[in-house]
N, C-alpha and C. Protein backbone atom coordinates (compact mmCIF):
# COMPACT_ATOMS: atom_id res chain seq x y z
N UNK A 1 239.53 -39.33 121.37
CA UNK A 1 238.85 -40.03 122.44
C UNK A 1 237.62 -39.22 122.81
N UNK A 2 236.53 -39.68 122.89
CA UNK A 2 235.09 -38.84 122.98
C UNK A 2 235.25 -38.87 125.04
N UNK A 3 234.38 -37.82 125.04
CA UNK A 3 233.99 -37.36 126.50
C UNK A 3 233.86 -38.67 127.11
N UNK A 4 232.82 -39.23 126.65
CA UNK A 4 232.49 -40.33 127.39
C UNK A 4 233.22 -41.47 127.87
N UNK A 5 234.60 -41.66 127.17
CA UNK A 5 235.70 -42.86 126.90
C UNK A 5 236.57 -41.93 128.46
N UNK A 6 236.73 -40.90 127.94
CA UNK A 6 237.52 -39.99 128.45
C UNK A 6 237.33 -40.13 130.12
N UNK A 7 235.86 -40.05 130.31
CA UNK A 7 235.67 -40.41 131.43
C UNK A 7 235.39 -41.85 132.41
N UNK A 8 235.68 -42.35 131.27
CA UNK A 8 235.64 -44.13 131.73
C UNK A 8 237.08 -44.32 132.21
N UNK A 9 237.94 -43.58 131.26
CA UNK A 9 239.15 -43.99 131.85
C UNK A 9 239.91 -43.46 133.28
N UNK A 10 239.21 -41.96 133.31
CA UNK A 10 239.12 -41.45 134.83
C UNK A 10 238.36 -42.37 135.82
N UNK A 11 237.88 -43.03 135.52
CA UNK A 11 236.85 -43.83 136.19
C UNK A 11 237.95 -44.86 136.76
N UNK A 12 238.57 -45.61 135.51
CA UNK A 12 239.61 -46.72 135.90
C UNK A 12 240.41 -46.34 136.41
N UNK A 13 241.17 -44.68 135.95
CA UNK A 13 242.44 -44.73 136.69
C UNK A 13 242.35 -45.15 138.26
N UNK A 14 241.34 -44.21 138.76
CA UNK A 14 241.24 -43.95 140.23
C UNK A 14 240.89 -45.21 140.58
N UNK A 15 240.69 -46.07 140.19
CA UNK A 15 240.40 -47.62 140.40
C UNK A 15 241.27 -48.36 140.44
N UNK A 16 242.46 -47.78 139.88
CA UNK A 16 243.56 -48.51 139.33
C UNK A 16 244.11 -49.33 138.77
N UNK A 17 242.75 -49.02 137.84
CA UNK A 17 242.83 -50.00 135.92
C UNK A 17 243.44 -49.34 135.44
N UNK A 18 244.40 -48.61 135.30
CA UNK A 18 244.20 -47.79 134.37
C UNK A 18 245.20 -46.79 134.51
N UNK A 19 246.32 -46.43 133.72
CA UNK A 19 247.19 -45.37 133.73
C UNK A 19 247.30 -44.29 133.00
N UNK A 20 247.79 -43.00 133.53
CA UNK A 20 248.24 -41.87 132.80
C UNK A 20 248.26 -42.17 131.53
N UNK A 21 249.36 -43.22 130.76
CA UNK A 21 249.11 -43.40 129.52
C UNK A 21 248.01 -44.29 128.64
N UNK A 22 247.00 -43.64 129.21
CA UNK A 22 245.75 -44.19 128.61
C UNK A 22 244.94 -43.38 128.19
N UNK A 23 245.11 -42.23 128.60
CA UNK A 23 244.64 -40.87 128.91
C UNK A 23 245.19 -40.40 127.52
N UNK A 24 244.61 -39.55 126.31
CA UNK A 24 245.13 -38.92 125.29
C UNK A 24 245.89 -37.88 125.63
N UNK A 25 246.67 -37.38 124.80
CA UNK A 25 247.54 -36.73 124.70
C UNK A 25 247.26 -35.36 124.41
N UNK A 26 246.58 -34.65 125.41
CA UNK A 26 245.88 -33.53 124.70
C UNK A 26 246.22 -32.09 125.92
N UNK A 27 246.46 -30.98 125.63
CA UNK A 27 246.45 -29.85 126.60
C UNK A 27 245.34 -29.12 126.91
N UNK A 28 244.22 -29.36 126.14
CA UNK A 28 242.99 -29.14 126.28
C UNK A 28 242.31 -29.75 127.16
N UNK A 29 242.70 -31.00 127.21
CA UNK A 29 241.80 -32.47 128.17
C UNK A 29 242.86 -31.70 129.71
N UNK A 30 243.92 -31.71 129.56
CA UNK A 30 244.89 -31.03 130.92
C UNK A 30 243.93 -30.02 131.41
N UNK A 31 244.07 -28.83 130.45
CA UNK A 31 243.56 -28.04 130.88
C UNK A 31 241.69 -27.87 131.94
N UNK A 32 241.18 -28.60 130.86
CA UNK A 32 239.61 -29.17 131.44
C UNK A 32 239.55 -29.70 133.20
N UNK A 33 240.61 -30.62 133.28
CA UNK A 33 241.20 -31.85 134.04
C UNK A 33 241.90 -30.47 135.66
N UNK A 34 242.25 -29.68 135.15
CA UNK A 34 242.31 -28.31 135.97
C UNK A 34 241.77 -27.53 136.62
N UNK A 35 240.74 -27.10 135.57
CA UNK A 35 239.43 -26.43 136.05
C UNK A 35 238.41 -27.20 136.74
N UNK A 36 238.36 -28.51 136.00
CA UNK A 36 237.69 -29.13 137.30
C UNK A 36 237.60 -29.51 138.68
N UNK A 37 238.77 -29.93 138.21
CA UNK A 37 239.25 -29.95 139.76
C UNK A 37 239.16 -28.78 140.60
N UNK A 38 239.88 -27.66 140.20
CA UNK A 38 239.66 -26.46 140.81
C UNK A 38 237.94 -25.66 141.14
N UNK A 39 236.93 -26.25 139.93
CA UNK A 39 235.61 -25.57 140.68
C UNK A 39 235.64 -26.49 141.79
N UNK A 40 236.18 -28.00 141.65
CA UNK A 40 234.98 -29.08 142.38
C UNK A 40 235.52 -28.65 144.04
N UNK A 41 236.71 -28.15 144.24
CA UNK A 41 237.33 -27.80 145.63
C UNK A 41 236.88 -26.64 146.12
N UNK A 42 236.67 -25.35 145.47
CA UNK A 42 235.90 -24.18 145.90
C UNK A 42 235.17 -24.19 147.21
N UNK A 43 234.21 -25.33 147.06
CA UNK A 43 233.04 -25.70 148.48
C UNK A 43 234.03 -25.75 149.42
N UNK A 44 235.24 -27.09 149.06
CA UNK A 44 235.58 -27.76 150.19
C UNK A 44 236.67 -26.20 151.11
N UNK A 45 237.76 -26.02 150.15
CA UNK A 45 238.11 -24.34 150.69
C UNK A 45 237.33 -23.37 151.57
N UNK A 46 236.57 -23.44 150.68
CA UNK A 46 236.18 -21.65 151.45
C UNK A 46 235.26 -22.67 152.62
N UNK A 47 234.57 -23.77 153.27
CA UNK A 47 234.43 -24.49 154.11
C UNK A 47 235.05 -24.14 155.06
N UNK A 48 236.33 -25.26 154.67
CA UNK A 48 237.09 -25.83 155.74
C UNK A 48 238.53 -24.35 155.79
N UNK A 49 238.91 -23.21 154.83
CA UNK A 49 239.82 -22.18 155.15
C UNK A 49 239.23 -20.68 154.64
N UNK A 50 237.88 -20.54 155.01
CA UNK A 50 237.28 -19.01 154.62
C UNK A 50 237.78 -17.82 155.08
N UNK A 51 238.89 -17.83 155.78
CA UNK A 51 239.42 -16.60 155.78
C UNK A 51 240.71 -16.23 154.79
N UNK A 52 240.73 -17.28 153.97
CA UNK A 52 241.60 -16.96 153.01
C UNK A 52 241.44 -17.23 151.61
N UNK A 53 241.62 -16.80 150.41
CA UNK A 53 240.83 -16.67 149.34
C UNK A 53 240.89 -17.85 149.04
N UNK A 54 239.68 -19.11 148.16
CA UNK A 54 239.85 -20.42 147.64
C UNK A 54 240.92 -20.05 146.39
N UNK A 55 240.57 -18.75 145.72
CA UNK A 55 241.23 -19.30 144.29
C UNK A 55 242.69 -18.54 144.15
N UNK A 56 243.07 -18.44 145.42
CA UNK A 56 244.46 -17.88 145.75
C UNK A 56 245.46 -19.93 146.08
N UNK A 57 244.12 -20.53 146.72
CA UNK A 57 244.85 -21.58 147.50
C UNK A 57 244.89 -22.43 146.11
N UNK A 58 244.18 -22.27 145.07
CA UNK A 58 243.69 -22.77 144.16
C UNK A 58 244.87 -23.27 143.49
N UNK A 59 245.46 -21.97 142.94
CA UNK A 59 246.12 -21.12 141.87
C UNK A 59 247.38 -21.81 142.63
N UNK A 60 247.64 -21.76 144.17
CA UNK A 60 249.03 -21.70 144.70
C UNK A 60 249.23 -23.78 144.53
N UNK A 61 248.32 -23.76 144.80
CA UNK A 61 248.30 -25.82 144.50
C UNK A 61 248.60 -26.21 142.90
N UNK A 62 247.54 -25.81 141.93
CA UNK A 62 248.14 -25.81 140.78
C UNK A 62 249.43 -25.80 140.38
N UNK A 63 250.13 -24.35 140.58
CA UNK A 63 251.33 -24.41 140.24
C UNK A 63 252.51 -25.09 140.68
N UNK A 64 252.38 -25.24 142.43
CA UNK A 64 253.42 -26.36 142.69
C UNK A 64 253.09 -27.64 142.22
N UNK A 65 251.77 -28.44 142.01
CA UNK A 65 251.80 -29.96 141.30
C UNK A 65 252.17 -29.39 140.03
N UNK A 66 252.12 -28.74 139.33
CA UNK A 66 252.38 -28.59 138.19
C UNK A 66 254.40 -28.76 138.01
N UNK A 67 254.84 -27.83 138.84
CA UNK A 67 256.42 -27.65 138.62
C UNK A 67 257.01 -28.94 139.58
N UNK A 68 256.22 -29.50 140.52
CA UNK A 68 256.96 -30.62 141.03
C UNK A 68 256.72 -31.64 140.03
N UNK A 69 255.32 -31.85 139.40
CA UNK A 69 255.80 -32.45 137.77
C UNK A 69 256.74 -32.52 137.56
N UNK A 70 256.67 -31.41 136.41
CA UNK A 70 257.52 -31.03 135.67
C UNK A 70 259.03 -31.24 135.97
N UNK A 71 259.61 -30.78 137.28
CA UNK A 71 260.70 -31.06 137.87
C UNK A 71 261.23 -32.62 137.79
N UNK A 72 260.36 -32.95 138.79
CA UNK A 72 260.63 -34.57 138.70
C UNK A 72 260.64 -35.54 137.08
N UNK A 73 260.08 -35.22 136.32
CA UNK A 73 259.98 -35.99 135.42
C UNK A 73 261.53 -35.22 133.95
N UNK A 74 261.43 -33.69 134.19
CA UNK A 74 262.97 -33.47 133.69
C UNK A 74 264.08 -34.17 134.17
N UNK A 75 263.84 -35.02 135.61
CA UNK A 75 265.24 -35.26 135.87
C UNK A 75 265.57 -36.29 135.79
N UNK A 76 264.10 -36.88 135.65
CA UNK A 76 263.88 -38.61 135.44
C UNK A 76 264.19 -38.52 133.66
N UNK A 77 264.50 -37.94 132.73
CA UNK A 77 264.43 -38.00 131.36
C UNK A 77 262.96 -38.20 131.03
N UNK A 78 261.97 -37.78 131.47
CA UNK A 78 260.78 -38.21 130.86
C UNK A 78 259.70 -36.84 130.78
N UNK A 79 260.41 -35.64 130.46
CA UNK A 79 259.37 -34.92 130.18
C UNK A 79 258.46 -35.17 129.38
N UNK A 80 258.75 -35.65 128.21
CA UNK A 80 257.26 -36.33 126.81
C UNK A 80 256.08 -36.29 127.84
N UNK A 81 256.18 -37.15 129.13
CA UNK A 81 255.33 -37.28 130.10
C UNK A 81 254.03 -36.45 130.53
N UNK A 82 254.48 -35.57 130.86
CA UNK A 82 253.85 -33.96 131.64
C UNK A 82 252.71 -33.96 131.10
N UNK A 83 252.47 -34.08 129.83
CA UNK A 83 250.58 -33.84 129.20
C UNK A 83 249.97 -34.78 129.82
N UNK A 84 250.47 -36.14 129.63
CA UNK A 84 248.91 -37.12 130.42
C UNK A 84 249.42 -36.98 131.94
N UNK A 85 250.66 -36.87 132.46
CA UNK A 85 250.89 -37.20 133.97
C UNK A 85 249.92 -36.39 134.68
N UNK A 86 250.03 -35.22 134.01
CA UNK A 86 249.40 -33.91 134.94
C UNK A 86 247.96 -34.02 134.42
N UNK A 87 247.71 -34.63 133.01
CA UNK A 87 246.01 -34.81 132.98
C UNK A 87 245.96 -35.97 133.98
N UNK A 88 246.23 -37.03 134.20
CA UNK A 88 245.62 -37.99 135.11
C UNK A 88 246.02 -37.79 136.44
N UNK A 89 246.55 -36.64 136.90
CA UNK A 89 247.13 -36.28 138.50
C UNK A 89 245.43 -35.23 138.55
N UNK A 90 245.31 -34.31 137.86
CA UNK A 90 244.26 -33.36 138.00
C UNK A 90 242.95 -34.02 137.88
N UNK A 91 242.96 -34.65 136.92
CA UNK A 91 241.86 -35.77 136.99
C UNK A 91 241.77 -36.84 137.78
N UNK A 92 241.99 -37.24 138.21
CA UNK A 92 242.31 -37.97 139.37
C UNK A 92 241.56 -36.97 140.33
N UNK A 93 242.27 -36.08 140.84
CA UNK A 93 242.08 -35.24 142.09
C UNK A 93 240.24 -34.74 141.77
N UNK A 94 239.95 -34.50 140.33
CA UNK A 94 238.82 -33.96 140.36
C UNK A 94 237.82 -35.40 140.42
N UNK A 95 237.52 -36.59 140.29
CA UNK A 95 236.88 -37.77 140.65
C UNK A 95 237.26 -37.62 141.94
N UNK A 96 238.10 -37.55 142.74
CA UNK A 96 238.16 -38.21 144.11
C UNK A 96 237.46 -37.26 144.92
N UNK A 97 237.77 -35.50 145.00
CA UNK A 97 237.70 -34.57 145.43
C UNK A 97 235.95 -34.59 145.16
N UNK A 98 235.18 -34.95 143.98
CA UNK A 98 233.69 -35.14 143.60
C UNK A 98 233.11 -36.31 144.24
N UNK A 99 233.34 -37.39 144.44
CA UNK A 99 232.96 -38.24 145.49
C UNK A 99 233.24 -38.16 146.96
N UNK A 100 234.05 -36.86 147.46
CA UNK A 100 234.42 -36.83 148.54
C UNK A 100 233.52 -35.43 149.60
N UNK A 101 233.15 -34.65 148.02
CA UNK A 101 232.70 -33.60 148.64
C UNK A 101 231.50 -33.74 149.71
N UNK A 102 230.24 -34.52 148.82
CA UNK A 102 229.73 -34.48 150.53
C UNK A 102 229.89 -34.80 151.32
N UNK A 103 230.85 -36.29 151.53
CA UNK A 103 231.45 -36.48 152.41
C UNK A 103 232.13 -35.22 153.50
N UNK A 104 232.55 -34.54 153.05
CA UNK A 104 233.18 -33.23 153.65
C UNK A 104 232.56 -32.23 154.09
N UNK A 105 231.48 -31.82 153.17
CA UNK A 105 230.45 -31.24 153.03
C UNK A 105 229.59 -31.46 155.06
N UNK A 106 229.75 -32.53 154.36
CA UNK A 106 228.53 -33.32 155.46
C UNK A 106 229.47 -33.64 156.98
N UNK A 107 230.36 -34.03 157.06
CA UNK A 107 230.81 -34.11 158.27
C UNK A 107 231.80 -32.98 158.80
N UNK A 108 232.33 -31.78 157.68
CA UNK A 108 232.42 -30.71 158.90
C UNK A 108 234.15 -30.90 158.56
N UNK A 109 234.56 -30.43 159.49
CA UNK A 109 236.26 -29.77 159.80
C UNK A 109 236.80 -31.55 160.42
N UNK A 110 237.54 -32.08 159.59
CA UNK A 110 238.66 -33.10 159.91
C UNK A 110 238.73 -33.44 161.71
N UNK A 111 239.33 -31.92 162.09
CA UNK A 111 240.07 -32.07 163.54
C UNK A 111 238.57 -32.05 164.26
N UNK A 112 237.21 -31.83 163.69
CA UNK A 112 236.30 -31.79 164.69
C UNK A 112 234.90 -32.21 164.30
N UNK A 113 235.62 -33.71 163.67
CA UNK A 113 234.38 -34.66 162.85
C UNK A 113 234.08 -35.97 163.86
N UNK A 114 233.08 -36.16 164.02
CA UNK A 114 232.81 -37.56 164.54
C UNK A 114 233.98 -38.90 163.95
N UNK A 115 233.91 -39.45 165.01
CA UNK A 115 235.04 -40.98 164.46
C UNK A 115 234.28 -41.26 163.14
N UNK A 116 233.48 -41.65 162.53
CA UNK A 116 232.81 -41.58 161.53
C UNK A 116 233.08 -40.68 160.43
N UNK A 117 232.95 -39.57 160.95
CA UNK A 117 233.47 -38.24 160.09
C UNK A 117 234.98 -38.45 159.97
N UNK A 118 235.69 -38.69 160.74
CA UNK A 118 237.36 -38.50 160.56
C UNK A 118 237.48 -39.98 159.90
N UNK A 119 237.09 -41.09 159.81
CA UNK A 119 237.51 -42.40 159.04
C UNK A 119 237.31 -42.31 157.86
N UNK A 120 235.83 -41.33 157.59
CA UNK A 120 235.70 -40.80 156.03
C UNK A 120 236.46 -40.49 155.39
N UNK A 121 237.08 -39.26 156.37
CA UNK A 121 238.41 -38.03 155.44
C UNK A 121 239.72 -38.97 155.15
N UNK A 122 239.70 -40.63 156.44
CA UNK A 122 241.10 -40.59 156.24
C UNK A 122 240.97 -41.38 155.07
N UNK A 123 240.17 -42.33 154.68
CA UNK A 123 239.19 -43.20 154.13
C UNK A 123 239.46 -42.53 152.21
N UNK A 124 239.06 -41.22 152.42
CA UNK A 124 239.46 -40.37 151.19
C UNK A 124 240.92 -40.29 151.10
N UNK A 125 241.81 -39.71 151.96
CA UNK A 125 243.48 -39.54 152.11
C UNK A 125 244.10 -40.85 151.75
N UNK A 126 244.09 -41.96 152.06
CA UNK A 126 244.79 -42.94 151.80
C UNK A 126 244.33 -43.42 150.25
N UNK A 127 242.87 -43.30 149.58
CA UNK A 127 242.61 -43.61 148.15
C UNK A 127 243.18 -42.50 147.41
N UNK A 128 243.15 -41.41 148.16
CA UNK A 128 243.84 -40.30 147.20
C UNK A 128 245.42 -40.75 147.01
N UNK A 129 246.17 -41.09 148.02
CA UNK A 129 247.40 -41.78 147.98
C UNK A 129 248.04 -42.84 147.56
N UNK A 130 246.95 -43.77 147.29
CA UNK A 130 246.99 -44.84 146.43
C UNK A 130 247.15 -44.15 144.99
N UNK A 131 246.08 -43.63 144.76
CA UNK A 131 245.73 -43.18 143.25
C UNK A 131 247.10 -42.27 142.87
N UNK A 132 247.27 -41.73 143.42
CA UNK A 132 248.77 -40.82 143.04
C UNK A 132 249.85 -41.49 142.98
N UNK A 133 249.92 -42.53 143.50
CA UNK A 133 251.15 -43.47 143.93
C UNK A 133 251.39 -44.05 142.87
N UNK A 134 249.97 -44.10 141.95
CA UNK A 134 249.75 -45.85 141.17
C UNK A 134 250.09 -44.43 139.80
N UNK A 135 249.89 -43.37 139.77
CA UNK A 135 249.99 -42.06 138.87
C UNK A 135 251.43 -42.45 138.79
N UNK A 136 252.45 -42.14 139.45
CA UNK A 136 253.52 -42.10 140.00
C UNK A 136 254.61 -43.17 139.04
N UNK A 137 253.65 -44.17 139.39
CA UNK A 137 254.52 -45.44 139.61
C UNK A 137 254.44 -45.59 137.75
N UNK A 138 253.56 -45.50 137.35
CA UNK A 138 253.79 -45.83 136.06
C UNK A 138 254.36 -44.87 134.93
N UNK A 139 254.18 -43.86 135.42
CA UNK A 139 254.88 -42.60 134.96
C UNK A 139 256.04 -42.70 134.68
N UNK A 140 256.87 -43.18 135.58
CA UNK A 140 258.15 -43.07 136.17
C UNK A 140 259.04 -44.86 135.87
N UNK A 141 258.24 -45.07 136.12
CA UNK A 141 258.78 -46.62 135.99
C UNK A 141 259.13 -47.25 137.34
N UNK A 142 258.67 -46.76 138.42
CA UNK A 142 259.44 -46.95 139.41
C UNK A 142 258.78 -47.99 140.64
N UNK A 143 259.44 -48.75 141.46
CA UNK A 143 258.88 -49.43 142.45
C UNK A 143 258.24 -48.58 143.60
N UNK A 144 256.83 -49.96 143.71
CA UNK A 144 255.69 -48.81 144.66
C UNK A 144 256.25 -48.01 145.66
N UNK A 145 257.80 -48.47 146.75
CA UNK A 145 257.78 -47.43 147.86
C UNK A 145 258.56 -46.62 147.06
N UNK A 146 259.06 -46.70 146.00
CA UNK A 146 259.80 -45.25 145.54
C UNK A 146 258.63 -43.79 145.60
N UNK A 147 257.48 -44.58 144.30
CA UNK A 147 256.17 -43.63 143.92
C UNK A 147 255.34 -43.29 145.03
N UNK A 148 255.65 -44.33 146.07
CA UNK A 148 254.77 -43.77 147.56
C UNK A 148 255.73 -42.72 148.45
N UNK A 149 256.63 -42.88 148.11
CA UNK A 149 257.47 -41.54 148.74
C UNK A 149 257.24 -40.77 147.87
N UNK A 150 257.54 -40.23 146.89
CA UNK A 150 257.24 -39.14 145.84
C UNK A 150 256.05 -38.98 145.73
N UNK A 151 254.56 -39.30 146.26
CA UNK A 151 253.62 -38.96 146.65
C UNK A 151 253.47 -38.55 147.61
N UNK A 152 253.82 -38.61 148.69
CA UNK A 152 253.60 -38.11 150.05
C UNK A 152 254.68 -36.93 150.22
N UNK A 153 255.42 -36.53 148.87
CA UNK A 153 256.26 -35.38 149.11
C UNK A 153 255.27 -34.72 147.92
N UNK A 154 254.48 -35.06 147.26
CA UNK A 154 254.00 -34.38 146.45
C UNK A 154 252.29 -33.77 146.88
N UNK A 155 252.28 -34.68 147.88
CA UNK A 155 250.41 -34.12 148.70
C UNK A 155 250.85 -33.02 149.93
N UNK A 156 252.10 -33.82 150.55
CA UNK A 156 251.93 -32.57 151.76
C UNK A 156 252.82 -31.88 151.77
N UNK A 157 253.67 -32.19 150.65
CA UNK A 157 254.54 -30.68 150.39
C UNK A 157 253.74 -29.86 149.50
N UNK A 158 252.78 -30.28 148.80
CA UNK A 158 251.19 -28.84 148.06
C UNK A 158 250.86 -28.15 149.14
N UNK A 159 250.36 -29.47 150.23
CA UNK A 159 249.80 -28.18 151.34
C UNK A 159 250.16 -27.61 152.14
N UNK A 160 251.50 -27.80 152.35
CA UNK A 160 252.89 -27.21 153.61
C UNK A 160 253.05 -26.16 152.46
N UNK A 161 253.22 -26.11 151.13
CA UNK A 161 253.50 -25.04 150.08
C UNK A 161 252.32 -23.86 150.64
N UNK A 162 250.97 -24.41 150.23
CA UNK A 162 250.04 -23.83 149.94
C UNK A 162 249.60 -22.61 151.63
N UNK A 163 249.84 -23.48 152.60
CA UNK A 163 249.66 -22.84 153.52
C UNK A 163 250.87 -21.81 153.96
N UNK A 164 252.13 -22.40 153.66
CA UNK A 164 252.99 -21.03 153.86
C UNK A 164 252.68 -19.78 152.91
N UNK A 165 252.63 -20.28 151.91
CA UNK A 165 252.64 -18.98 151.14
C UNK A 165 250.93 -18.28 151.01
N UNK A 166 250.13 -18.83 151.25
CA UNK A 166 248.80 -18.06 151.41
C UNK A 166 249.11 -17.89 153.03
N UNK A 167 249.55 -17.91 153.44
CA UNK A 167 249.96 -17.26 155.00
C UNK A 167 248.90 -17.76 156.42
N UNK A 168 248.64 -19.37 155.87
CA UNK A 168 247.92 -20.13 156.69
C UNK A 168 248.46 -20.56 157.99
C-alpha cells in the first residue's frame, strides 16, 4: 500500500469509512503510526502539563494503549489483530490530535478556555470517541455500547494511568 493510499485510509477511518482492517498489515506502518502521534502531542503536553516531562507522558500512554490492546484482544481470541488495531488506534490519534492542535494551541487550558474554546476540546473528545469506538467495534466484533464502554475505559483509564504514574 503506497503512502498516499495509506493515508486516504487514515483519512476514512476517522470518518468512519473505514476500518482497522483496511489498514495493511505492517509493524513498520505501527510503528510510523506511533511516532507520529507521539511528535504531533509534544506541543499539546508540554502546553497544557510542562512541569512534567512530554516524552515520559508519551512513553507512559503508549505502553498502556498498547497492553490494554493487547490484553483485550488475547482474551477476545483475536490477537492476529494487534498489528492493524494498534496501527489504526495510533493513527487515528495522530489525524485527530493534527487537526486538533491548533485548536488547542489556540484556545489555551480546557478548564480555562472560552465557551468556544471548551466546545472545541469537547467537540475533539467526543470525535475522538467515536473514532475509537468505531476502532473497537470492528476489531472485536462487538455491539456499539459494548466498544463504547471499552473506549471510555481505554481513553480515561490512559490518562488516570498516565497521570498516576508520572505523578500528576
Amino acid at each position: 500500500m503506497s503512502q498516499r493510499t495509506t493515508l486516504q485510509t487514515l483519512t476514512a477511518l476517522v470518518l468512519l469509512r473505514a476500518g482497522p482492517q483496511d489498514l495493511p498489515f505492517s509493524t513498520g506502518l505501527m510503528g510510523a503510526a506511533i511516532a507520529a502521534t507521539a511528535v504531533i502531542n509534544v506541543p499539546i503536553i508540554q502546553r497544557f502539563t510542562p512541569d512534567t516531562s512530554a516524552l515520559l507522558q508519551i512513553s507512559l500512554l503508549a505502553v498502556y494503549n498498547l497492553a490494554f490492546l493487547g490484553v483485550v484482544l488475547w482474551l477476545t481470541g483475536r490477537g492476529p489483530r494487534f498489528i492493524q488495531s494498534a496501527t489504526a488506534l495510533f493513527g487515528a490519534d495522530a489525524v485527530i490530535s493534527l487537526v486538533g492542535l491548533p485548536v488547542l494551541m489556540l484556545i489555551g487550558r480546557p478548564d480555562e478556555a472560552s465557551a468556544l474554546g471548551a466546545l472545541a476540546f469537547l467537540s475533539l473528545l467526543v470525535w475522538n470517541i467515536a473514532v475509537v469506538s468505531h476502532i473497537f467495534r470492528a476489531t472485536l466484533e462487538w455491539a456499539t455500547p459494548l466498544s463504547l464502554g471499552l473506549t471510555l475505559a481505554y481513553i480515561f483509564g490512559g490518562s488516570a494511568f498516565v497521570r498516576m504514574a508520572a505523578g500528576l
